[in-house]
Protein backbone atom coordinates (compact mmCIF):
# COMPACT_ATOMS: atom_id res chain seq x y z
CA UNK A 1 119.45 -122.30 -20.49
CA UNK A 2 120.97 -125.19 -18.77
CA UNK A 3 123.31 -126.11 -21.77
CA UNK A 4 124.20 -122.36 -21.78
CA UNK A 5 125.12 -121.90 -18.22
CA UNK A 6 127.06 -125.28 -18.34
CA UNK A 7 129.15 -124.18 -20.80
CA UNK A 8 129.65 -121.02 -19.32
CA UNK A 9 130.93 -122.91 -16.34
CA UNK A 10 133.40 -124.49 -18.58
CA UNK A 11 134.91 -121.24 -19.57
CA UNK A 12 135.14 -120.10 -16.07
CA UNK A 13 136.61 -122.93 -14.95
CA UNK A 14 138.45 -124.53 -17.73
CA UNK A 15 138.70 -121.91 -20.94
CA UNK A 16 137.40 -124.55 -22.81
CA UNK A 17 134.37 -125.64 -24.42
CA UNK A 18 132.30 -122.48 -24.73
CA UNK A 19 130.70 -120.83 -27.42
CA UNK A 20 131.87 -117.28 -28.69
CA UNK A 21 129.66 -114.31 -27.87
CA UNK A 22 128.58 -113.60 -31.44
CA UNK A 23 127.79 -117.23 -31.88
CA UNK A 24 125.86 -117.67 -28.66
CA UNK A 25 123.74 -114.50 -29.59
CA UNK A 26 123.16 -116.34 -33.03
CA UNK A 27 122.02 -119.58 -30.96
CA UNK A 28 120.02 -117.62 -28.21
CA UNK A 29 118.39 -115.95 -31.52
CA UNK A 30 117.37 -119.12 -33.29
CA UNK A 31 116.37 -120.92 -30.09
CA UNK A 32 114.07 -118.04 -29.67
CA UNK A 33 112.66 -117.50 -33.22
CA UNK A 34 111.97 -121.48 -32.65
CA UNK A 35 110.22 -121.39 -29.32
CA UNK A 36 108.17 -119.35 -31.29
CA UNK A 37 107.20 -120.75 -34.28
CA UNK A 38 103.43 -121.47 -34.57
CA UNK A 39 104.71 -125.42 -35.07
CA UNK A 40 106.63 -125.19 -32.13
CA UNK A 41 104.05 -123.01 -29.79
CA UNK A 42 101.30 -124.85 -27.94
CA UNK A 43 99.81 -121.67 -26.75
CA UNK A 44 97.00 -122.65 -29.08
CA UNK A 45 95.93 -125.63 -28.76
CA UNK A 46 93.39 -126.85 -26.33
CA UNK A 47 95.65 -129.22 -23.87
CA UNK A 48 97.52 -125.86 -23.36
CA UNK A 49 94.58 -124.18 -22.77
CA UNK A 50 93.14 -126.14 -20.65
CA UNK A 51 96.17 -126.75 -18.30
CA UNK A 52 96.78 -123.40 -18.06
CA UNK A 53 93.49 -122.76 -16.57
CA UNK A 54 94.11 -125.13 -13.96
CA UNK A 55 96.94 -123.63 -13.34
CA UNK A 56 95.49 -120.57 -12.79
CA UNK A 57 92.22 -121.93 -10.41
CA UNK A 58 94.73 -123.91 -8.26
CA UNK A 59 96.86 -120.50 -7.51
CA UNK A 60 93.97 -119.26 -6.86
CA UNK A 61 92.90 -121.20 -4.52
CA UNK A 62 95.97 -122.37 -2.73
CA UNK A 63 96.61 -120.60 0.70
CA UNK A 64 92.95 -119.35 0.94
CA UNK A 65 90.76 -120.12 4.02
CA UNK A 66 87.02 -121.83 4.19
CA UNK A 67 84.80 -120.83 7.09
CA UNK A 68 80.86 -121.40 6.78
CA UNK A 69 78.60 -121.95 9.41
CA UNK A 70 75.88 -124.82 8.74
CA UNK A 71 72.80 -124.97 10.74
CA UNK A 72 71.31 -128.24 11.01
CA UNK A 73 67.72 -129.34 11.91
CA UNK A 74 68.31 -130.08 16.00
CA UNK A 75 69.53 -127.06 16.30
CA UNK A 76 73.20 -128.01 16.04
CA UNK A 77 75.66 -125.66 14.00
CA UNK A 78 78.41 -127.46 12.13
CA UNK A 79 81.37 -125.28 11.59
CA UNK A 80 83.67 -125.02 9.18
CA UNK A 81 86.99 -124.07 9.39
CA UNK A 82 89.89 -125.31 7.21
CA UNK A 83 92.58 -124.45 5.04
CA UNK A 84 92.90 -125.39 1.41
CA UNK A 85 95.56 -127.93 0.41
CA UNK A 86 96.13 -128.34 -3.18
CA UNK A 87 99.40 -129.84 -3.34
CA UNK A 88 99.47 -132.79 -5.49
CA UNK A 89 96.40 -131.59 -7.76
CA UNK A 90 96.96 -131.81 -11.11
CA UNK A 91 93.50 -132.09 -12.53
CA UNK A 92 90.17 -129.80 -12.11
CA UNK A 93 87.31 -131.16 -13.28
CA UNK A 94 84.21 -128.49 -13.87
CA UNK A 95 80.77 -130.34 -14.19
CA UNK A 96 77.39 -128.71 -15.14
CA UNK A 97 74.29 -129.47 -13.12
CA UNK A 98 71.24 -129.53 -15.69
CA UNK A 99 67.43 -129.78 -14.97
CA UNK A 100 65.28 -131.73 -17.35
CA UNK A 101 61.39 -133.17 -16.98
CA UNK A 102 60.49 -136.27 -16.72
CA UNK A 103 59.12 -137.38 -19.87
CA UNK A 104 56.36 -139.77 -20.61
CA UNK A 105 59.08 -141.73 -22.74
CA UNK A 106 61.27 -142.11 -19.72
CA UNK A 107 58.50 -143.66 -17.66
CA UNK A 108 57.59 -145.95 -20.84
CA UNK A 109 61.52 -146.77 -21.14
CA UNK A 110 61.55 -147.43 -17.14
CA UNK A 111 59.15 -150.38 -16.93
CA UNK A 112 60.79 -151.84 -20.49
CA UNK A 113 63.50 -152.08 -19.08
CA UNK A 114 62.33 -153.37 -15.35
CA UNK A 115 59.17 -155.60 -16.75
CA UNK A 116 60.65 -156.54 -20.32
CA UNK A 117 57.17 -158.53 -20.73
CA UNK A 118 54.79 -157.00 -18.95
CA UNK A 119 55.02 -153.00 -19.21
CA UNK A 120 52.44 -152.56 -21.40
CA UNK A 121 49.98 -154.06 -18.49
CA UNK A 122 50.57 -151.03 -16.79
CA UNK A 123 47.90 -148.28 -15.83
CA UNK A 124 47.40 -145.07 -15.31
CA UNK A 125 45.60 -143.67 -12.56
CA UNK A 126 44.57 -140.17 -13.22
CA UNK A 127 43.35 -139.19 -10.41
CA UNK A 128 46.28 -139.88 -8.36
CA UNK A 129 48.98 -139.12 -11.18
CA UNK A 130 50.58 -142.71 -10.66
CA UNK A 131 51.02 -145.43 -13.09
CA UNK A 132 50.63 -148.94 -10.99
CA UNK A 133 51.81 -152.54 -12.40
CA UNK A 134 50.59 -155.52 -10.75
CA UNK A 135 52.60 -158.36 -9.83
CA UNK A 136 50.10 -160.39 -8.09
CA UNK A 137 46.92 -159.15 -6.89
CA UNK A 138 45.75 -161.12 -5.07
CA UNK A 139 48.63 -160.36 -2.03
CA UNK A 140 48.77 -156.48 -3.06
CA UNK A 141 52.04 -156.80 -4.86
CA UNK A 142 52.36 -153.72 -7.07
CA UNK A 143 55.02 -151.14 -8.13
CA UNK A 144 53.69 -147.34 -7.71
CA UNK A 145 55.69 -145.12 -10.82
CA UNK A 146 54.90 -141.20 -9.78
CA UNK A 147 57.06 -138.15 -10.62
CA UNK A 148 57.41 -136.08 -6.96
CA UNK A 149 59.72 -133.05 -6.39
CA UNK A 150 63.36 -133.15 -4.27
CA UNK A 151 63.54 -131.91 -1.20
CA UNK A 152 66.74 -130.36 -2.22
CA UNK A 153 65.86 -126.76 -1.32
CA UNK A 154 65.30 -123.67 -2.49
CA UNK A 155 69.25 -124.55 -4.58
CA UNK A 156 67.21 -126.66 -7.14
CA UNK A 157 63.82 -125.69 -7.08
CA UNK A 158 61.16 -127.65 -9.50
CA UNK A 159 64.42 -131.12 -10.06
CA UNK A 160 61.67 -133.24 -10.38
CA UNK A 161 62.40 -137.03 -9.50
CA UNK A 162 61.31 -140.70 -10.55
CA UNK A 163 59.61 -142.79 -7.35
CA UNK A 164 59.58 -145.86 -8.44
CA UNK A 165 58.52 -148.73 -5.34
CA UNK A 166 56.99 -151.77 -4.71
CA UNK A 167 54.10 -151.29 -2.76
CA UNK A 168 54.45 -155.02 -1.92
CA UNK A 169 52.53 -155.33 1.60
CA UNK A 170 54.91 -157.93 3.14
CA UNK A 171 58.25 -155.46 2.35
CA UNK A 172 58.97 -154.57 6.31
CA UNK A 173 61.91 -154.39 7.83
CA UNK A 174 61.72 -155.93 10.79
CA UNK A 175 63.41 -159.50 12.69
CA UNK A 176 59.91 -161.54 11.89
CA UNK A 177 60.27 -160.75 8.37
CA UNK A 178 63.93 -161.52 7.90
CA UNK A 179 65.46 -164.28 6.56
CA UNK A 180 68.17 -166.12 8.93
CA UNK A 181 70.59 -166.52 5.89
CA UNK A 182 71.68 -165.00 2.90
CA UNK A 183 71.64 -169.10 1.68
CA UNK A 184 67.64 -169.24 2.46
CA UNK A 185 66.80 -167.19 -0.37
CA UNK A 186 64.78 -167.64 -3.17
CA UNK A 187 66.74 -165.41 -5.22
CA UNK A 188 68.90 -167.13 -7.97
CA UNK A 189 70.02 -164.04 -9.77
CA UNK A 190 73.80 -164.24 -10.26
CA UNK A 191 75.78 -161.19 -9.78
CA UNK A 192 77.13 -160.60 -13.50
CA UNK A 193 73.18 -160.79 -14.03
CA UNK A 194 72.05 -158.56 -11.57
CA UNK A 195 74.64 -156.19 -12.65
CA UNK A 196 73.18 -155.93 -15.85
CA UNK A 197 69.86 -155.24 -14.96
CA UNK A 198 70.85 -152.34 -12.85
CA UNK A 199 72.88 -151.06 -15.47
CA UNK A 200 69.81 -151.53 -17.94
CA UNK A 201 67.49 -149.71 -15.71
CA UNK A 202 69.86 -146.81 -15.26
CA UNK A 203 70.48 -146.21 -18.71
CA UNK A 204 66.60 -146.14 -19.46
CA UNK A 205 66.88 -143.01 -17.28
CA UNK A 206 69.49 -141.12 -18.59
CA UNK A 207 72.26 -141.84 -21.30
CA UNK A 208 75.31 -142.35 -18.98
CA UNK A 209 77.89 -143.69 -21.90
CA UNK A 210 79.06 -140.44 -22.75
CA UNK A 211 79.71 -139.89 -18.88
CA UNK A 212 81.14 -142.96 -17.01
CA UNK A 213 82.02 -144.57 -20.31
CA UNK A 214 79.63 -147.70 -19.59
């Protein structure tokens, strides 16, 4: 369109350099039998698809107003009142938020990948529900493994979650029990390596690589 009106500028201005009638309706014609094409058409595919349903939730929700009223446990009410702002959004992500139990093989995976070489040392109270591994008994130094509820509300009711502690007897906050120095530690766990222990004990949870593409 662009080329078109350009040329037909030309004519205007110049009587040069523009395309007859019959032959423009002939190139108007073709451009439009192209544009058209199934080769030439990405109505189809999936990118098209998908950006066209962004599209469509960001006009949706540009210009429109939030108000909520949150009531919070003191007795304080947070409001809300703001305008949504979606200039410079290009993307919309849409996430899923699934519930799944706790399985046995979790909880066996969990202390592999925490206690490599002693897991299989640890017991199961029945009575309580709780699986306890000793690190040294004789100062109470144990991790507790028990599957409790969130207190997420009545938005997710029965997410069950992992508590996983160590029940060590010395592990208290407080001035007497804190080290003067990062330097006076013990500890000599480099970073790289304490990196990928986290990362090992997260994926014995739940398979992350398809997610944050560890």
């Amino acid at each position: 369109m662009e080329d078109n009106e350009y040329q037909e500028s030309l004519t205007e201005e110049d009587g040069v350099g523009s395309l007859s009638d019959d032959a423009k309706d002939d190139s108007d014609n073709k451009s439009a039998m192209d544009s058209s094409s199934p080769e030439n058409d990405p109505a189809g595919s999936p990118d098209h698809s998908f950006d066209r349903e962004v599209s469509e939730i960001l006009a949706a929700c540009a210009g429109t107003r939030i108000e909520q009223i949150i009531e919070v446990a003191d007795g304080t009410s947070l409001l809300i009142s703001a305008d949504v702002n979606v200039e410079g959004i290009t993307r919309v992500s849409q996430y899923e938020y699934v519930l799944t139990d706790i399985t046995e093989e979790r909880r066996a995976d969990l202390f592999k990948s925490v206690f490599p070489e002693t897991a299989d040392q640890a017991e199961y109270d029945e009575m309580n529900d709780v699986w306890t591994l000793d690190i040294d008994p004789d100062i109470r130094n144990y991790f507790l493994y028990q599957i409790s509820y969130s207190n997420g509300g009545a938005t997710i009711p029965g997410e069950q979650i992992i508590v996983f502690e160590n029940r060590y007897y010395d592990l208290y906050p407080f001035e007497d029990n804190r080290l003067d120095s990062v330097s006076d530690s013990r500890v000599n766990t480099s970073l790289d390596e304490a990196e990928r222990v986290c990362r090992r004990v997260v994926d014995s949870i739940t398979d992350t690589g398809d997610i944050f593409g560890f």
